[in-house]
N, C-alpha and C. Protein backbone atom coordinates (compact mmCIF):
# COMPACT_ATOMS: atom_id res chain seq x y z
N UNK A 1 36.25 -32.23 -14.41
CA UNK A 1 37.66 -32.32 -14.68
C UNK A 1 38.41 -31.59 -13.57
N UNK A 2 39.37 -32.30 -13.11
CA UNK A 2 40.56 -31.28 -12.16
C UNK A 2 41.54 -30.66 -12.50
N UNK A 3 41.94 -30.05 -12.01
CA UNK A 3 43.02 -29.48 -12.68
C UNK A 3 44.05 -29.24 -11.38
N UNK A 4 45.96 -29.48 -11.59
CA UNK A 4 46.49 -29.46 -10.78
C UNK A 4 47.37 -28.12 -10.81
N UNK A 5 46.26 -27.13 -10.06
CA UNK A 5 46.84 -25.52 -10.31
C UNK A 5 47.02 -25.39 -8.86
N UNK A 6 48.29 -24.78 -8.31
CA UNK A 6 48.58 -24.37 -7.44
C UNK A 6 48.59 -22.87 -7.02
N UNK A 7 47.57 -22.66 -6.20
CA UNK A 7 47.50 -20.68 -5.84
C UNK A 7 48.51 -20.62 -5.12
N UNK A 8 49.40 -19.86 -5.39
CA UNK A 8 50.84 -18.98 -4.50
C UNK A 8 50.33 -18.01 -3.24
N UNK A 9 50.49 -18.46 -2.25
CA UNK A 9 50.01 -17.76 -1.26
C UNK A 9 51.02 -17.59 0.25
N UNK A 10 51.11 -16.65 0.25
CA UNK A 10 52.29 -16.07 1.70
C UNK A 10 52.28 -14.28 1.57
N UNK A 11 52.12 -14.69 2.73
CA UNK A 11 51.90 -12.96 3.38
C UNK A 11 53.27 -12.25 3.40
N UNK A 12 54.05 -12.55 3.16
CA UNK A 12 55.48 -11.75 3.21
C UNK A 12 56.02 -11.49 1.97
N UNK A 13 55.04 -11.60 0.92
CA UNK A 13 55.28 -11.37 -0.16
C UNK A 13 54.66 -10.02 -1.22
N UNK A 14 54.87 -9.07 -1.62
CA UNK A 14 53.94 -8.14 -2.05
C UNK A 14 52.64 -9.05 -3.08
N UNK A 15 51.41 -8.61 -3.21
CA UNK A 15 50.38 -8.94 -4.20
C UNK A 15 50.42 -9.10 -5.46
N UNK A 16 51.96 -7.66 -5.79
CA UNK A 16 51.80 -8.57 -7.25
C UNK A 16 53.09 -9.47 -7.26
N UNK A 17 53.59 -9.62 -6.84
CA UNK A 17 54.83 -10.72 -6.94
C UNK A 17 54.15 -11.76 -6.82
N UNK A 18 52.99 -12.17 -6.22
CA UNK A 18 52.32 -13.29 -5.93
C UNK A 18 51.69 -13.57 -7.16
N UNK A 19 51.10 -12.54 -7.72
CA UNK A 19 50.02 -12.23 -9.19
C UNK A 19 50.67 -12.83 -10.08
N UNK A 20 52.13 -12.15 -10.22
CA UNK A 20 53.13 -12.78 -11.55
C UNK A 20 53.30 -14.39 -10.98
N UNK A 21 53.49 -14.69 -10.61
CA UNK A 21 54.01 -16.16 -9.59
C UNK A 21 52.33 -16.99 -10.10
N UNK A 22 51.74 -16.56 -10.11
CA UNK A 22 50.18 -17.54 -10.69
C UNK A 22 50.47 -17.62 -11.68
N UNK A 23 50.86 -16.10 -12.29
CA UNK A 23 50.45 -16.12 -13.84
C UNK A 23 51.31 -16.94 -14.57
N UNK A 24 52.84 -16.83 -13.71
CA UNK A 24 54.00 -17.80 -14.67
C UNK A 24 53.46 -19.23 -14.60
N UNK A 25 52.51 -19.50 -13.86
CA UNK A 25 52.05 -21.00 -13.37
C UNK A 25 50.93 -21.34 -13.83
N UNK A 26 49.96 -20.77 -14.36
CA UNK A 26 48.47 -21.19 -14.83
C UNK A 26 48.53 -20.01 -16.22
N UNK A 27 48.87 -19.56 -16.81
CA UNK A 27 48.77 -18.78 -18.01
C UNK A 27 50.35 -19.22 -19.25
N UNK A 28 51.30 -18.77 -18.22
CA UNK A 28 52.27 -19.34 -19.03
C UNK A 28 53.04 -20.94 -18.92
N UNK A 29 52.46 -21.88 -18.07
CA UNK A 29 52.53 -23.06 -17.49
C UNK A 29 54.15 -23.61 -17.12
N UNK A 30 54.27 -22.58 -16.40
CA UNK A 30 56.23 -22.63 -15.94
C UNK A 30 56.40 -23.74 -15.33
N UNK A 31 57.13 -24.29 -15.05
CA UNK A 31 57.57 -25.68 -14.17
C UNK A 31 57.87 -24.99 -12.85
N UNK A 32 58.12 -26.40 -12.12
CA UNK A 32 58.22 -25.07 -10.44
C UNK A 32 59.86 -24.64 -10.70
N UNK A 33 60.41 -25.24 -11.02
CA UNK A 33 61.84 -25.06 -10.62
C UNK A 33 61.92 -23.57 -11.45
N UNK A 34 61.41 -23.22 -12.57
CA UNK A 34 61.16 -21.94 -13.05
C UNK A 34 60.19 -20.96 -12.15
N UNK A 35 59.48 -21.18 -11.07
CA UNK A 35 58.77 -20.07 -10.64
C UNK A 35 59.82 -19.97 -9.37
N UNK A 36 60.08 -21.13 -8.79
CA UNK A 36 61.11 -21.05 -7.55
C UNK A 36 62.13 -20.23 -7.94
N UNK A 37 62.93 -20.37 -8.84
CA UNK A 37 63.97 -19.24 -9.59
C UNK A 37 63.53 -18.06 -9.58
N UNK A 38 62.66 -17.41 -10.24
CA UNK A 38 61.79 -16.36 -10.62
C UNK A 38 61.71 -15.46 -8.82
N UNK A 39 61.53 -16.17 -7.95
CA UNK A 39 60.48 -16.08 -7.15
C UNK A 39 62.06 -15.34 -6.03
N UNK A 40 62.89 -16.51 -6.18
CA UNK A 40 63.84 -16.19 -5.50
C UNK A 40 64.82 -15.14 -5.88
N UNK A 41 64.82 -15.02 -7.16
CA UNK A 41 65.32 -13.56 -7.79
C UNK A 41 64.60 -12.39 -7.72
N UNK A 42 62.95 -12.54 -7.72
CA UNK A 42 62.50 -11.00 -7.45
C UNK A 42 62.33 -10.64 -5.93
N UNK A 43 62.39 -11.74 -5.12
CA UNK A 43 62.57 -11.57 -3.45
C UNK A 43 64.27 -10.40 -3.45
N UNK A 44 64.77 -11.22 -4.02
CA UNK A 44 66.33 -10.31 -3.75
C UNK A 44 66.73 -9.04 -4.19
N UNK A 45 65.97 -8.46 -5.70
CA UNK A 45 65.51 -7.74 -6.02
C UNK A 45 65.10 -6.77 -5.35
N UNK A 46 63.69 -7.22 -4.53
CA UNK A 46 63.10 -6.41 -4.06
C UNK A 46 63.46 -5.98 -2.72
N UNK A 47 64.35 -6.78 -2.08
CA UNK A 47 65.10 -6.13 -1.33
C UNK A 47 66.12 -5.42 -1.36
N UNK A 48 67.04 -5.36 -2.79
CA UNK A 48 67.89 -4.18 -3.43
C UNK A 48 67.32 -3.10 -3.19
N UNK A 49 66.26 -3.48 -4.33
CA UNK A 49 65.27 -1.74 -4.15
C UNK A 49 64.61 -1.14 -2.68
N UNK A 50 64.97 -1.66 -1.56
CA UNK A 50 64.19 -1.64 -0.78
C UNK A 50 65.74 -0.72 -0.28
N UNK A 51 66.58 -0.89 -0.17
CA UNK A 51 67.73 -0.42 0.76
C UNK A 51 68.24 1.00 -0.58
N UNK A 52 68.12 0.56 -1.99
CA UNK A 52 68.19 0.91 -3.08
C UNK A 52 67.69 2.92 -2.98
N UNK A 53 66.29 2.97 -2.89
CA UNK A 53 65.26 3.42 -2.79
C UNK A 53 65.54 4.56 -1.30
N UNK A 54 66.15 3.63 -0.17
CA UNK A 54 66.21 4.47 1.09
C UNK A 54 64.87 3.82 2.37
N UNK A 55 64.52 3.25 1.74
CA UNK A 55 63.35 2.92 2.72
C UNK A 55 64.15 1.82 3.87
N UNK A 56 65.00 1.35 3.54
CA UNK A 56 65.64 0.37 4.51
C UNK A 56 66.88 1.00 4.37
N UNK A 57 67.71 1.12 5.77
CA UNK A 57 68.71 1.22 6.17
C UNK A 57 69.69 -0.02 6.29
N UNK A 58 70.87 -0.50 5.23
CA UNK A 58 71.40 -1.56 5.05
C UNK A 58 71.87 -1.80 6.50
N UNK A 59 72.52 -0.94 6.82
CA UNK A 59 73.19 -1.32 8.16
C UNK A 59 72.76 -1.65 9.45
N UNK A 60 71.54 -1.08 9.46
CA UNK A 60 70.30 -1.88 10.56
C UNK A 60 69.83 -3.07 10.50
N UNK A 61 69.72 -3.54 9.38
CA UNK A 61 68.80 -4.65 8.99
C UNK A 61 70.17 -5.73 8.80
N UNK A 62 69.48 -7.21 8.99
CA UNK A 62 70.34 -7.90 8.10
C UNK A 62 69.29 -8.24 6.69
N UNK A 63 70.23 -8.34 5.49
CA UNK A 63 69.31 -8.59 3.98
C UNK A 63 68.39 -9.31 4.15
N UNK A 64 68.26 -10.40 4.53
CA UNK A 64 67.20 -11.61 4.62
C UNK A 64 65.93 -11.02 5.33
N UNK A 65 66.43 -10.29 6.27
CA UNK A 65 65.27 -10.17 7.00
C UNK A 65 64.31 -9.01 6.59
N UNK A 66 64.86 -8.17 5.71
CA UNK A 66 64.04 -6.87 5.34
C UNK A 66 62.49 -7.35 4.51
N UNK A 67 61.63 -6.58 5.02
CA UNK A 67 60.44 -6.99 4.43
C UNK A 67 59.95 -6.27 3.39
N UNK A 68 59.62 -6.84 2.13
CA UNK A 68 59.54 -6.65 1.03
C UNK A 68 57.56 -5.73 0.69
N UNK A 69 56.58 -6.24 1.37
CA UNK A 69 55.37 -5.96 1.72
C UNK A 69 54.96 -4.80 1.30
């Protein structure tokens, strides 16, 4: 039998953001347009907390580009 499970995989992403991103997809069986949402809200997130926190300097960086990792 096959099964049409897609592994979430990109390096610019932390491990568990990737982890939850399976799990909403093969455990809780999210549609994509629900993990794409998900996915694109904890990216932005995690760049709040990233400038949030002090580890990124807002004014150096532009938002998009800060790495979340």
């Amino acid at each position: 039998m096959k099964y049409d499970i897609q592994v979430i995989k990109n390096e610019n992403l932390p491990d568990s953001l990737i982890d939850f991103l399976n799990y909403l997809e093969t455990i809780k069986s999210a549609s994509v347009n629900t993990i794409t949402g998900y996915k694109a809200d904890l990216i932005v997130f995690f760049r709040f907390m990233m400038i949030y926190t002090g580890k990124v300097q807002a004014d150096l960086v532009e938002f998009e580009e800060i790495d979340i990792r």
